[in-house]
C-alpha atoms as a PDB file:
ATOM      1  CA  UNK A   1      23.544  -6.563  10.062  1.00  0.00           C
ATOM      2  CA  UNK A   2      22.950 -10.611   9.459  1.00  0.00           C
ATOM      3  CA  UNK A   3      19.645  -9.730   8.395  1.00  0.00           C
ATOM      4  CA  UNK A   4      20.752  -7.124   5.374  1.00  0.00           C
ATOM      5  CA  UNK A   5      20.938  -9.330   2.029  1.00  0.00           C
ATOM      6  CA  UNK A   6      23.480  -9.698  -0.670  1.00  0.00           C
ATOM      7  CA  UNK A   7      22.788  -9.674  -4.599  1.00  0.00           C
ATOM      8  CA  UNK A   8      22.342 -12.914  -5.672  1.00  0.00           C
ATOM      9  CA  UNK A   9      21.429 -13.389  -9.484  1.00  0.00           C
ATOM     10  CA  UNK A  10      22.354 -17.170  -9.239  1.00  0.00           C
ATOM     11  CA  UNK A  11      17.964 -17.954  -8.589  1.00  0.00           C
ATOM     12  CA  UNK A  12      17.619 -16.541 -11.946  1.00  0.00           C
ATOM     13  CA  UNK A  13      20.105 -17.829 -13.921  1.00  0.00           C
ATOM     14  CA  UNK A  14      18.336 -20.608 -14.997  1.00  0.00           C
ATOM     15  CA  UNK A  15      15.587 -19.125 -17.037  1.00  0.00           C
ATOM     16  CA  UNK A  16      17.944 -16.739 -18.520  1.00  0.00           C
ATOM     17  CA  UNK A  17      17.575 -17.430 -22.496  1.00  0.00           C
ATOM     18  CA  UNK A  18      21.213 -18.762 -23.772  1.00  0.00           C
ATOM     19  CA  UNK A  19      21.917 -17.373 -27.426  1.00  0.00           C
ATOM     20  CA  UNK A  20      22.756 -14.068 -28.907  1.00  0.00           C
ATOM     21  CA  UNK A  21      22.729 -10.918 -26.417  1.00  0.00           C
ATOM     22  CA  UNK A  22      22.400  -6.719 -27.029  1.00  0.00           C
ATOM     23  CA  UNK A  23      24.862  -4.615 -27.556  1.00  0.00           C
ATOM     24  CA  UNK A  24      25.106  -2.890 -23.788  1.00  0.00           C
ATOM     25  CA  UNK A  25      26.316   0.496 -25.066  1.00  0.00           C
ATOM     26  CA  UNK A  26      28.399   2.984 -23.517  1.00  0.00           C
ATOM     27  CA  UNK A  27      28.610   3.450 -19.781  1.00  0.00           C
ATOM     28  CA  UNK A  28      26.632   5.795 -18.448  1.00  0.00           C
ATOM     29  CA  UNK A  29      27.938   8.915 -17.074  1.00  0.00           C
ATOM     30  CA  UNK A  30      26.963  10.736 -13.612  1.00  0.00           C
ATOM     31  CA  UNK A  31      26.661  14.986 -13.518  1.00  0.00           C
ATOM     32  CA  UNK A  32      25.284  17.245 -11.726  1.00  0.00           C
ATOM     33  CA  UNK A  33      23.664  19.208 -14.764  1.00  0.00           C
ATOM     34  CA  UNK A  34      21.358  22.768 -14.973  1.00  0.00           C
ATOM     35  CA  UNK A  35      17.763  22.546 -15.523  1.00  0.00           C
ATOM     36  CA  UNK A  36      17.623  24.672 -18.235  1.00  0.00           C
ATOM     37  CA  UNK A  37      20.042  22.533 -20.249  1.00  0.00           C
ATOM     38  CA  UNK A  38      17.411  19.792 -20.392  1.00  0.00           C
ATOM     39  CA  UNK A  39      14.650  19.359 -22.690  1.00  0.00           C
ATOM     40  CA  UNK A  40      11.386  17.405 -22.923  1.00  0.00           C
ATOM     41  CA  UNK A  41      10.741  15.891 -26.758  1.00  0.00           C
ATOM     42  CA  UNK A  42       6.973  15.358 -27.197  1.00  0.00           C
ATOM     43  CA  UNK A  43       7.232  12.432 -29.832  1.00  0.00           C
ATOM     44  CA  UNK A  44       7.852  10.333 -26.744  1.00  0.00           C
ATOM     45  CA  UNK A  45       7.317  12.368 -23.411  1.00  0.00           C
ATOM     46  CA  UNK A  46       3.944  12.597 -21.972  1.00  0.00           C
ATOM     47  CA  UNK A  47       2.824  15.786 -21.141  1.00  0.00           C
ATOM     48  CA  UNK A  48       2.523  16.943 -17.280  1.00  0.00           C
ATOM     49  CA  UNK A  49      -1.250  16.196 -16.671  1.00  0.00           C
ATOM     50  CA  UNK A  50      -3.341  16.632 -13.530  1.00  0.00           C
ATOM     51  CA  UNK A  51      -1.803  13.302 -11.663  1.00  0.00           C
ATOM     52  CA  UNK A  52       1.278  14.672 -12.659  1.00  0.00           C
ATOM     53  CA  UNK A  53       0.739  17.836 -11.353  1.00  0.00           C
ATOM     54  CA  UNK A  54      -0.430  16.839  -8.725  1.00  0.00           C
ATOM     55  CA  UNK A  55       2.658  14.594  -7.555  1.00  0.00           C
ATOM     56  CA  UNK A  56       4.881  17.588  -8.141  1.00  0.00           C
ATOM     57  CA  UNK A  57       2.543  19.678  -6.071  1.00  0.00           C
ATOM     58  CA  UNK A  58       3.035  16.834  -3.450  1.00  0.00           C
ATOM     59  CA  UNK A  59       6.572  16.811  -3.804  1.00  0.00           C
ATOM     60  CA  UNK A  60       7.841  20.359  -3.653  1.00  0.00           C
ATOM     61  CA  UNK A  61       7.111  21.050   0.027  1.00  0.00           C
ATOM     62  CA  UNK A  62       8.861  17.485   1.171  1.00  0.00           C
ATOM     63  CA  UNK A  63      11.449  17.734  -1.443  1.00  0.00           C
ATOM     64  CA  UNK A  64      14.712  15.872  -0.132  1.00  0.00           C
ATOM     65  CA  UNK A  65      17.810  15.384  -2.158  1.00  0.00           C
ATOM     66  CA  UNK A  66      17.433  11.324  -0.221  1.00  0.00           C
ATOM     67  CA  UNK A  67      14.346  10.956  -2.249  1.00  0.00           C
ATOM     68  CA  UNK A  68      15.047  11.729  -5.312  1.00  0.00           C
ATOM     69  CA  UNK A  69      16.727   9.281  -7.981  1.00  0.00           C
ATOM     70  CA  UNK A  70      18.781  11.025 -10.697  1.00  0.00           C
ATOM     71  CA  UNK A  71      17.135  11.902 -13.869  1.00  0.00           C
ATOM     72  CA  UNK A  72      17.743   9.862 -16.884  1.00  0.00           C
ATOM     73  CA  UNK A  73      19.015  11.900 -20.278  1.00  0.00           C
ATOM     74  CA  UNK A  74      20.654  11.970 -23.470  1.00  0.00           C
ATOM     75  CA  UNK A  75      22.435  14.526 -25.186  1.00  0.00           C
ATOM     76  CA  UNK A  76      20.981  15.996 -28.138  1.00  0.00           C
ATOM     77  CA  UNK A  77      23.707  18.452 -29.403  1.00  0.00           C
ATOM     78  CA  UNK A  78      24.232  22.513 -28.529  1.00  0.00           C
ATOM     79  CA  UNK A  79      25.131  21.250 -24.666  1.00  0.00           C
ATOM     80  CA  UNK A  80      21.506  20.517 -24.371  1.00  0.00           C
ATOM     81  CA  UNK A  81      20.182  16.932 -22.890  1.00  0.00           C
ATOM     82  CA  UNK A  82      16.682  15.387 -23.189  1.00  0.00           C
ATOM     83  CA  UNK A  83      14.900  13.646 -20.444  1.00  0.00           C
ATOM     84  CA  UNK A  84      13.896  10.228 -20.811  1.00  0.00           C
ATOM     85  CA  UNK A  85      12.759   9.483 -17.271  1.00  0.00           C
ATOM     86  CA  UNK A  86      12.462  12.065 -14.490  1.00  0.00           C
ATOM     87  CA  UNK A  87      10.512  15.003 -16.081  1.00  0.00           C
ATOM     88  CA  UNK A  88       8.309  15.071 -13.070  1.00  0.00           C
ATOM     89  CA  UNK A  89      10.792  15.393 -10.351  1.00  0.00           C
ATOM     90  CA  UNK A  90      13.232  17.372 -12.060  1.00  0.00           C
ATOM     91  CA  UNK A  91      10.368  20.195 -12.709  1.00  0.00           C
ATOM     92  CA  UNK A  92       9.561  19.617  -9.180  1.00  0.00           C
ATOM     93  CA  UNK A  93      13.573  20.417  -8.016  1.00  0.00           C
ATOM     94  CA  UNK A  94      12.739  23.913  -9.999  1.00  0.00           C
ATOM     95  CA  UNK A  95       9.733  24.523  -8.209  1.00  0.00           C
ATOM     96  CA  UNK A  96      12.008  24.440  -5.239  1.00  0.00           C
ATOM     97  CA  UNK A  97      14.409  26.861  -6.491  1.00  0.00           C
ATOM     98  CA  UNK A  98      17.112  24.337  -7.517  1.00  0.00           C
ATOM     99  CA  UNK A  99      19.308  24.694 -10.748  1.00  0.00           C
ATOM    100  CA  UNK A 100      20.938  21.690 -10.768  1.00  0.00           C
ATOM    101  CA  UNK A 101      19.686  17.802 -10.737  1.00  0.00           C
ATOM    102  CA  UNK A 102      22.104  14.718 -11.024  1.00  0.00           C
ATOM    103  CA  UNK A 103      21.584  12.961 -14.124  1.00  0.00           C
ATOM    104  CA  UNK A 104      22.679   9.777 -15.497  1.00  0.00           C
ATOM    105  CA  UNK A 105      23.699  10.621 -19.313  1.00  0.00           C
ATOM    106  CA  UNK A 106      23.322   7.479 -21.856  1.00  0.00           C
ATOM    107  CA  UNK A 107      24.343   7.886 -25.507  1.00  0.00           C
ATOM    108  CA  UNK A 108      22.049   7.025 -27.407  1.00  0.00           C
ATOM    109  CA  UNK A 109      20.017   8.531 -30.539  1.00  0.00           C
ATOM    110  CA  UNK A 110      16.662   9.959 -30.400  1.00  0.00           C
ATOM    111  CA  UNK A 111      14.923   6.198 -31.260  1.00  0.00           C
ATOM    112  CA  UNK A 112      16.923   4.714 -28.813  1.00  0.00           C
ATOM    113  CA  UNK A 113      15.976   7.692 -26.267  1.00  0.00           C
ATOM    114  CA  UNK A 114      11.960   6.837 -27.278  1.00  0.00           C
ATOM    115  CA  UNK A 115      13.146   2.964 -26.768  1.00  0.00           C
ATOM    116  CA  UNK A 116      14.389   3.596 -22.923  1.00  0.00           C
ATOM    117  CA  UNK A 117      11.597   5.775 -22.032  1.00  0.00           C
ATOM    118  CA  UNK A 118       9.290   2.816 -23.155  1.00  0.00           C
ATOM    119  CA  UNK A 119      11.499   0.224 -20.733  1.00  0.00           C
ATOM    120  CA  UNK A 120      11.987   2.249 -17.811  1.00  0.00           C
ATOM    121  CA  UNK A 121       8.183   3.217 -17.760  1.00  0.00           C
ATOM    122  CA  UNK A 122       7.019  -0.232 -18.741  1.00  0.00           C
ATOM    123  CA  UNK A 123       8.883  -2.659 -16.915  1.00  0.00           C
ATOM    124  CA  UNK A 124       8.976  -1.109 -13.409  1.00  0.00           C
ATOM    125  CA  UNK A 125       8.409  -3.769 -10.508  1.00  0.00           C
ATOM    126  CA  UNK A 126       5.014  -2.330  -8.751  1.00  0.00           C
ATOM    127  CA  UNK A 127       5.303  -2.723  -5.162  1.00  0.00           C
ATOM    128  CA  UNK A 128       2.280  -3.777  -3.457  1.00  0.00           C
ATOM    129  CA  UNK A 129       0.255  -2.194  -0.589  1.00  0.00           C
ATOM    130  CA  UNK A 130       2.208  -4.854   2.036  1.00  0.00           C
ATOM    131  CA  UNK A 131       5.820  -4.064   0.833  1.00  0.00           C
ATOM    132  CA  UNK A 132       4.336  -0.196   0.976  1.00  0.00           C
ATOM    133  CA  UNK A 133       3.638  -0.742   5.015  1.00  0.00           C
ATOM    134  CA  UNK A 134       6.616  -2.688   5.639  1.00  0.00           C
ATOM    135  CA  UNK A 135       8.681   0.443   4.007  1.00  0.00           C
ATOM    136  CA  UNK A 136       6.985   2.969   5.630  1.00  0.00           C
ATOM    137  CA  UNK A 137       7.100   0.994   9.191  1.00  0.00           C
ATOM    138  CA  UNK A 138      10.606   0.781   8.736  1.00  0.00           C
ATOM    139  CA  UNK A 139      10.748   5.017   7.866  1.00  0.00           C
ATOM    140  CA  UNK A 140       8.793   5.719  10.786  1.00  0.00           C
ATOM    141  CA  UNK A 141       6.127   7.045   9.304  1.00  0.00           C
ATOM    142  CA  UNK A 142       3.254   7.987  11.558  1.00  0.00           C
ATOM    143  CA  UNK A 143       0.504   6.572  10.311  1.00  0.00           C
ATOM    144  CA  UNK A 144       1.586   3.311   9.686  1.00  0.00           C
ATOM    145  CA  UNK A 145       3.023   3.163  12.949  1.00  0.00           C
ATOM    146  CA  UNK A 146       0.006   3.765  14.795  1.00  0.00           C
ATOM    147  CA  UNK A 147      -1.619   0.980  12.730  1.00  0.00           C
ATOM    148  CA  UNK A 148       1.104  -1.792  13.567  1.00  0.00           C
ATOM    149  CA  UNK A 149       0.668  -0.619  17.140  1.00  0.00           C
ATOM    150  CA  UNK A 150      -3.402  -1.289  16.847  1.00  0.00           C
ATOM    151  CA  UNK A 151      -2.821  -4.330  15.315  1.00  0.00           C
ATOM    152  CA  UNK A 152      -0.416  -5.637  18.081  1.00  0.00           C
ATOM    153  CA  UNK A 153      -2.889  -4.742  20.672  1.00  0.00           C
ATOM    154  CA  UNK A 154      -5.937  -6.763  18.921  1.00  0.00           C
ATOM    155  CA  UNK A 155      -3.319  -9.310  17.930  1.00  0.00           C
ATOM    156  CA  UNK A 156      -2.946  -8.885  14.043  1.00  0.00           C
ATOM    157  CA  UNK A 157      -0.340  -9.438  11.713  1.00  0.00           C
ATOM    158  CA  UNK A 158      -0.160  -7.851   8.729  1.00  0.00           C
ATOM    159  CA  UNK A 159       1.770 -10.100   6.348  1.00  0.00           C
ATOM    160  CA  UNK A 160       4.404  -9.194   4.604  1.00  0.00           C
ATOM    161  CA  UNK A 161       4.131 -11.428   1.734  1.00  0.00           C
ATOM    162  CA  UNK A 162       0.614 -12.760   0.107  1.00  0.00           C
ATOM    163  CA  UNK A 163      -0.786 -15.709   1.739  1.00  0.00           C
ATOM    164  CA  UNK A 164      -3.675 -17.822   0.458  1.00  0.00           C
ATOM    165  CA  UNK A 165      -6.617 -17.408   2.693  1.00  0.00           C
ATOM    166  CA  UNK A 166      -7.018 -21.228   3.136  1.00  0.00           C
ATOM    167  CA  UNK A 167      -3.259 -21.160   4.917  1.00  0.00           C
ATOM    168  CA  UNK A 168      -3.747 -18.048   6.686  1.00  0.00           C
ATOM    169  CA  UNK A 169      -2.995 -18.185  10.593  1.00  0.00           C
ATOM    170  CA  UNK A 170      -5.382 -16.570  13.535  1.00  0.00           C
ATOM    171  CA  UNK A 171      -4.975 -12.668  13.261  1.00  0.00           C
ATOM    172  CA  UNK A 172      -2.893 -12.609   9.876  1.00  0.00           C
ATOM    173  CA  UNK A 173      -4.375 -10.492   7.523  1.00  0.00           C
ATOM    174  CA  UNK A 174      -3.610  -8.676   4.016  1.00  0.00           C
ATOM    175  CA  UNK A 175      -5.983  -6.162   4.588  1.00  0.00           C
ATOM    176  CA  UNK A 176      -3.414  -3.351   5.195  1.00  0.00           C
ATOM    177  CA  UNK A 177      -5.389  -0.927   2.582  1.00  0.00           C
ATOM    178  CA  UNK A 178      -8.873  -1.417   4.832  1.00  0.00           C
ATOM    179  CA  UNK A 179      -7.084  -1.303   8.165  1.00  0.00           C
ATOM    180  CA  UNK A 180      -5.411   2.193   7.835  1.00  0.00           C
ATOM    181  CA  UNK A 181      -8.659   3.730   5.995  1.00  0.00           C
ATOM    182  CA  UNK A 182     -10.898   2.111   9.266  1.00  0.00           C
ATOM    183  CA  UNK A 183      -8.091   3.182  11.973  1.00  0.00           C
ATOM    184  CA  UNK A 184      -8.526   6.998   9.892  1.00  0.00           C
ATOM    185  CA  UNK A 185     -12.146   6.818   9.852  1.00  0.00           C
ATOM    186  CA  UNK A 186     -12.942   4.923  13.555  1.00  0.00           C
ATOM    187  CA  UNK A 187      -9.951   5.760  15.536  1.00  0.00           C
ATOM    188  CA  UNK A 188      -8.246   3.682  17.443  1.00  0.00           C
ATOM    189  CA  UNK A 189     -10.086   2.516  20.296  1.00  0.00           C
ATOM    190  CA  UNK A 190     -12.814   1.179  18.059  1.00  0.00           C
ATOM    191  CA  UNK A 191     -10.377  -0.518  15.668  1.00  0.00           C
ATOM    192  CA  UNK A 192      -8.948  -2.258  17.844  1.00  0.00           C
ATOM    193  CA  UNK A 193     -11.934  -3.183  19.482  1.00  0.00           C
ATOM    194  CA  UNK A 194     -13.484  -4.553  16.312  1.00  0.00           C
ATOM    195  CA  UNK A 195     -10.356  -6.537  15.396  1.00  0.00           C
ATOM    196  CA  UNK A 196     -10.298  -8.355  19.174  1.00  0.00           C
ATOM    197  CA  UNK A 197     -13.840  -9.318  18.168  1.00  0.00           C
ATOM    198  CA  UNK A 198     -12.476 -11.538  15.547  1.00  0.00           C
ATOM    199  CA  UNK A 199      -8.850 -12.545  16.753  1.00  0.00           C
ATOM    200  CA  UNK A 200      -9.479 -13.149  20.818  1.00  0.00           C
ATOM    201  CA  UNK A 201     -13.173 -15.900  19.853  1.00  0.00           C
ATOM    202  CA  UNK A 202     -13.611 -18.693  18.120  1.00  0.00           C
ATOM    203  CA  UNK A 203      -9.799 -19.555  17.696  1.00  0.00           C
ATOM    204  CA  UNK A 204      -9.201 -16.567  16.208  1.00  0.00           C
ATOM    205  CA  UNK A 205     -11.250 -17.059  13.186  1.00  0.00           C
ATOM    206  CA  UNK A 206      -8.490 -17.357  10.892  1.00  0.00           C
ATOM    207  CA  UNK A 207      -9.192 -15.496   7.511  1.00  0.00           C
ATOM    208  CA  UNK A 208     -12.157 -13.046   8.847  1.00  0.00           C
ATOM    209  CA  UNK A 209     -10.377  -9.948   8.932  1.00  0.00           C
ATOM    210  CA  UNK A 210     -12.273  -9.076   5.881  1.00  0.00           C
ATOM    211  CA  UNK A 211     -12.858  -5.684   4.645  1.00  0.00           C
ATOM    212  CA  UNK A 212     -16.890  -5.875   4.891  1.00  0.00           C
ATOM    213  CA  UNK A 213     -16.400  -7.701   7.906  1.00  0.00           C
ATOM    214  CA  UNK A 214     -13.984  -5.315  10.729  1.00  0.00           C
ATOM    215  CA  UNK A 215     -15.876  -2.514   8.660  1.00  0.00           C
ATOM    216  CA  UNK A 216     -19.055  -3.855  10.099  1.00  0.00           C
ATOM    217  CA  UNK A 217     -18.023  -4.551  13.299  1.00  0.00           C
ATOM    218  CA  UNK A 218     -16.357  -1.177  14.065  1.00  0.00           C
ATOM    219  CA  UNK A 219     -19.571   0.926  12.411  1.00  0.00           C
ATOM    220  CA  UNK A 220     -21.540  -1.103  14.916  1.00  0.00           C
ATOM    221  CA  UNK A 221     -19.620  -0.435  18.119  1.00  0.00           C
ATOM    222  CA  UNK A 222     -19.061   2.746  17.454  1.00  0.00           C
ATOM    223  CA  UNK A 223     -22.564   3.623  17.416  1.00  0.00           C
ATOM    224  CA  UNK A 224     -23.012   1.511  21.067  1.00  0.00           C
ATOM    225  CA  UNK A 225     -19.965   2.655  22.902  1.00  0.00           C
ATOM    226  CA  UNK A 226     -21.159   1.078  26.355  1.00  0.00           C
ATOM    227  CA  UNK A 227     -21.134  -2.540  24.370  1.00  0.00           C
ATOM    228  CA  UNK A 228     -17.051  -1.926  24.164  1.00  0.00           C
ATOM    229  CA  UNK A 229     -16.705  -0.640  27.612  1.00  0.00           C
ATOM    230  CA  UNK A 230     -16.351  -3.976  29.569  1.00  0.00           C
ATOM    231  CA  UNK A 231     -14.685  -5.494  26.222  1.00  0.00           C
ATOM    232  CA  UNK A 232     -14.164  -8.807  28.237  1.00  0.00           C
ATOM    233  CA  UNK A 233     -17.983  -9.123  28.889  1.00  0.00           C
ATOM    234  CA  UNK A 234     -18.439  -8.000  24.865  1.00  0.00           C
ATOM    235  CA  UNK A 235     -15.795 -10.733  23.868  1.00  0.00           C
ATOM    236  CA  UNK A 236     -17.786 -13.224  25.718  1.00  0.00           C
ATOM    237  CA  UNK A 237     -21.012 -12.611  23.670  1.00  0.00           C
ATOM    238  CA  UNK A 238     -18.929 -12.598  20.474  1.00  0.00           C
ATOM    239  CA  UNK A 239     -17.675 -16.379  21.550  1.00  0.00           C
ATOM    240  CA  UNK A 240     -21.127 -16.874  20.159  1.00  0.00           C
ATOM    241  CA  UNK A 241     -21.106 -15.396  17.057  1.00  0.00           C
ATOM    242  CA  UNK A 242     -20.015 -17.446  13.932  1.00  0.00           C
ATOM    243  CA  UNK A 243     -18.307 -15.098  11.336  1.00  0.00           C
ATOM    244  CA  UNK A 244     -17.957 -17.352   8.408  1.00  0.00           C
ATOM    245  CA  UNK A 245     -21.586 -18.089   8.863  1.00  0.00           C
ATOM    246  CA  UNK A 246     -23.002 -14.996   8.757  1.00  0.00           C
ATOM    247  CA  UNK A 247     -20.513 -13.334   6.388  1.00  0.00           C
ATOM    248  CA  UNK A 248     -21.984 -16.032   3.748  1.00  0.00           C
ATOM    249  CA  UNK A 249     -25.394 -15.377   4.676  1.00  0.00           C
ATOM    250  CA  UNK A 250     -25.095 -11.731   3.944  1.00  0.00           C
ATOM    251  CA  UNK A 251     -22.842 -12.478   0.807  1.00  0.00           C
ATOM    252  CA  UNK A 252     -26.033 -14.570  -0.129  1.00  0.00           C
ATOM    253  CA  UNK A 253     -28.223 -11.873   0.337  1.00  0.00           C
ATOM    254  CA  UNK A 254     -26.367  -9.308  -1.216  1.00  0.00           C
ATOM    255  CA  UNK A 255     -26.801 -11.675  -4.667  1.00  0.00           C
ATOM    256  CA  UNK A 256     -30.540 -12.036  -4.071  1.00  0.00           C
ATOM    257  CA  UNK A 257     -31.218  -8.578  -3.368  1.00  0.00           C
ATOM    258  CA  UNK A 258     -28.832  -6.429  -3.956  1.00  0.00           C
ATOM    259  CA  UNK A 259     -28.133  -5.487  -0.671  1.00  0.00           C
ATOM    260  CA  UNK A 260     -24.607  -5.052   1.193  1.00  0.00           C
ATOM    261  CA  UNK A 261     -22.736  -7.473   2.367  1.00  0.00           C
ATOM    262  CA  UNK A 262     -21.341  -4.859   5.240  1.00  0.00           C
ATOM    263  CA  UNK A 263     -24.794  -4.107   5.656  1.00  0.00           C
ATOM    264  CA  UNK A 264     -26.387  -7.346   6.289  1.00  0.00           C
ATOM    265  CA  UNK A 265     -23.598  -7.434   8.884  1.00  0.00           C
ATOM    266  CA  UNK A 266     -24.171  -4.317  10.964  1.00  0.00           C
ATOM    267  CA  UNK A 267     -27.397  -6.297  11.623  1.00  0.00           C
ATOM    268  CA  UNK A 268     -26.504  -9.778  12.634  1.00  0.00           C
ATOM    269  CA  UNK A 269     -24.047  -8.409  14.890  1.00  0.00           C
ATOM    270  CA  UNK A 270     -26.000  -5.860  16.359  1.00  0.00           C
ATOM    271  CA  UNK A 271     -28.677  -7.828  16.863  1.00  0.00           C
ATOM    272  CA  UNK A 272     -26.011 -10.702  18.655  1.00  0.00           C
ATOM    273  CA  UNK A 273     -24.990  -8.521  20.749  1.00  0.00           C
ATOM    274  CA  UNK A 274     -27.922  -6.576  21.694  1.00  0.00           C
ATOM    275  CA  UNK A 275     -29.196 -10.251  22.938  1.00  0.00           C
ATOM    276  CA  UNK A 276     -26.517 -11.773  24.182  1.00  0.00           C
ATOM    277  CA  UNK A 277     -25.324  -8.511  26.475  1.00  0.00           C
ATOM    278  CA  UNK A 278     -29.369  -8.444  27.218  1.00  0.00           C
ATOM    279  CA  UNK A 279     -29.318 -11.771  28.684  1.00  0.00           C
ATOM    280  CA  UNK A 280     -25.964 -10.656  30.806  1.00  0.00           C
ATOM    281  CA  UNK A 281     -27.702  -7.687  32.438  1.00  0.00           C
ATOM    282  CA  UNK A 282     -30.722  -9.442  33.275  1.00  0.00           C
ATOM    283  CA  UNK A 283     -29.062 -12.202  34.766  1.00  0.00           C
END
């Protein structure tokens, strides 16, 4: 429980503009209100199209009441309520064979109603892929599970917060988009692999776990299975191998020519270790 935070506006105080403030309005009211009491108005609503569609489509069969935030309307005379935010979910609830959503009801007129729509849509605070992971970790979802669990066996981190690349520690990353679309595409066994290649030589090569760079890595030993097999006799050969190097070289290739940077280095690192575990087995 010491870890759970309080709200503290006193940080933000400060650049708070003094002067002259808004009228805050009524308080807003909380109901549980029928779906076919609320309307959509078109002069500010969007209509439903496919990325719309398709989130309701996404919703309906994982629908739960935890998930959903209450719908945002204003009444607009006969008992009847528009919907300034929550058109999607709410048509989503009826998919599901529910009458009734909870609603937060604001008086306001109909360009006040267009004026909400326009600041709950507009000002909403994105969250970015690393708070996403962190959230999901924390939900026990599956996937992102079995990526922090990859990561802790190649010695990763997946920061939570951004951190410039010049400050970034051995196995820290921000790559958590890359990782989970190589663990999906590789598996496991190779992603770690791949990562260990980077985080257990050289230091750690802090700042190499690089989209072009673990993609490289993990195309190439998948394709050579037996070169991961005795992974402390590959890690030895990789001791060799300078990332930053190389990853510049292709990067300067890739302007020259046109060619991929990820492809440029499949083949300095298959061609490392082709030599390097060469030279092992003929010793």
């Amino acid at each position: 429980m010491s870890t759970l935070r309080r709200i503290d506006p006193k940080p933000f105080l400060p650049r708070i503009p003094r002067g002259p403030r808004s009228e805050v309005g009524e308080r807003p009211e909380l109901q549980w209100l029928k779906i076919d009491r609320l309307r959509i108005d078109p002069r500010y609503q969007r209509e439903i199209g496919r990325r719309g569609a398709d989130n309701i489509v996404a919703i309906v069969p994982k629908f739960k009441w935890a998930k959903f935030t209450p719908v945002v309307v204003a009444p607009i005379g006969e008992g009847l309520f528009a919907i300034i935010d929550g058109q999607h979910r709410t048509t989503a609830a009826s998919a599901r064979g529910f009458e009734s959503v909870p609603c937060v009801i604001i008086q306001v007129d109909q360009a006040d109603q267009a004026d909400a729509f326009v600041a709950i849509n507009a000002n909403v605070t994105a969250m970015s892929p690393l708070q996403l992971h962190a959230a999901r970790l924390a939900a026990g979802d599956k996937a992102a599970d079995e990526l922090a669990q990859a990561c802790e066996e190649a010695g990763v981190t997946i920061c939570r917060y951004p951190v410039p690349a010049n400050k970034m520690k051995s196995g820290e990353t921000l790559a958590v988009g890359m990782l989970q679309a190589v663990l999906a595409k590789y598996g496991r066994e190779v992603l770690v692999a791949g990562l260990s290649c980077i985080t257990k030589t050289r230091r750690g090569n802090p700042g190499m776990i690089r989209k072009q760079v673990v993609e490289a890595l993990c195309a190439v030993l998948e394709a050579e299975p037996d070169w991961r097999a005795d992974q402390k006799r590959m890690l030895m050969a990789m001791q060799t191998f300078d990332f930053l190097a190389q990853f510049n070289a292709a990067r300067t290739a890739s302007i020259e020519t046109g060619a991929k940077v990820v492809d440029g280095l499949v083949d300095a690192i298959g061609q490392h270790l082709e030599s390097k575990l060469a030279e092992k087995r003929s010793a």
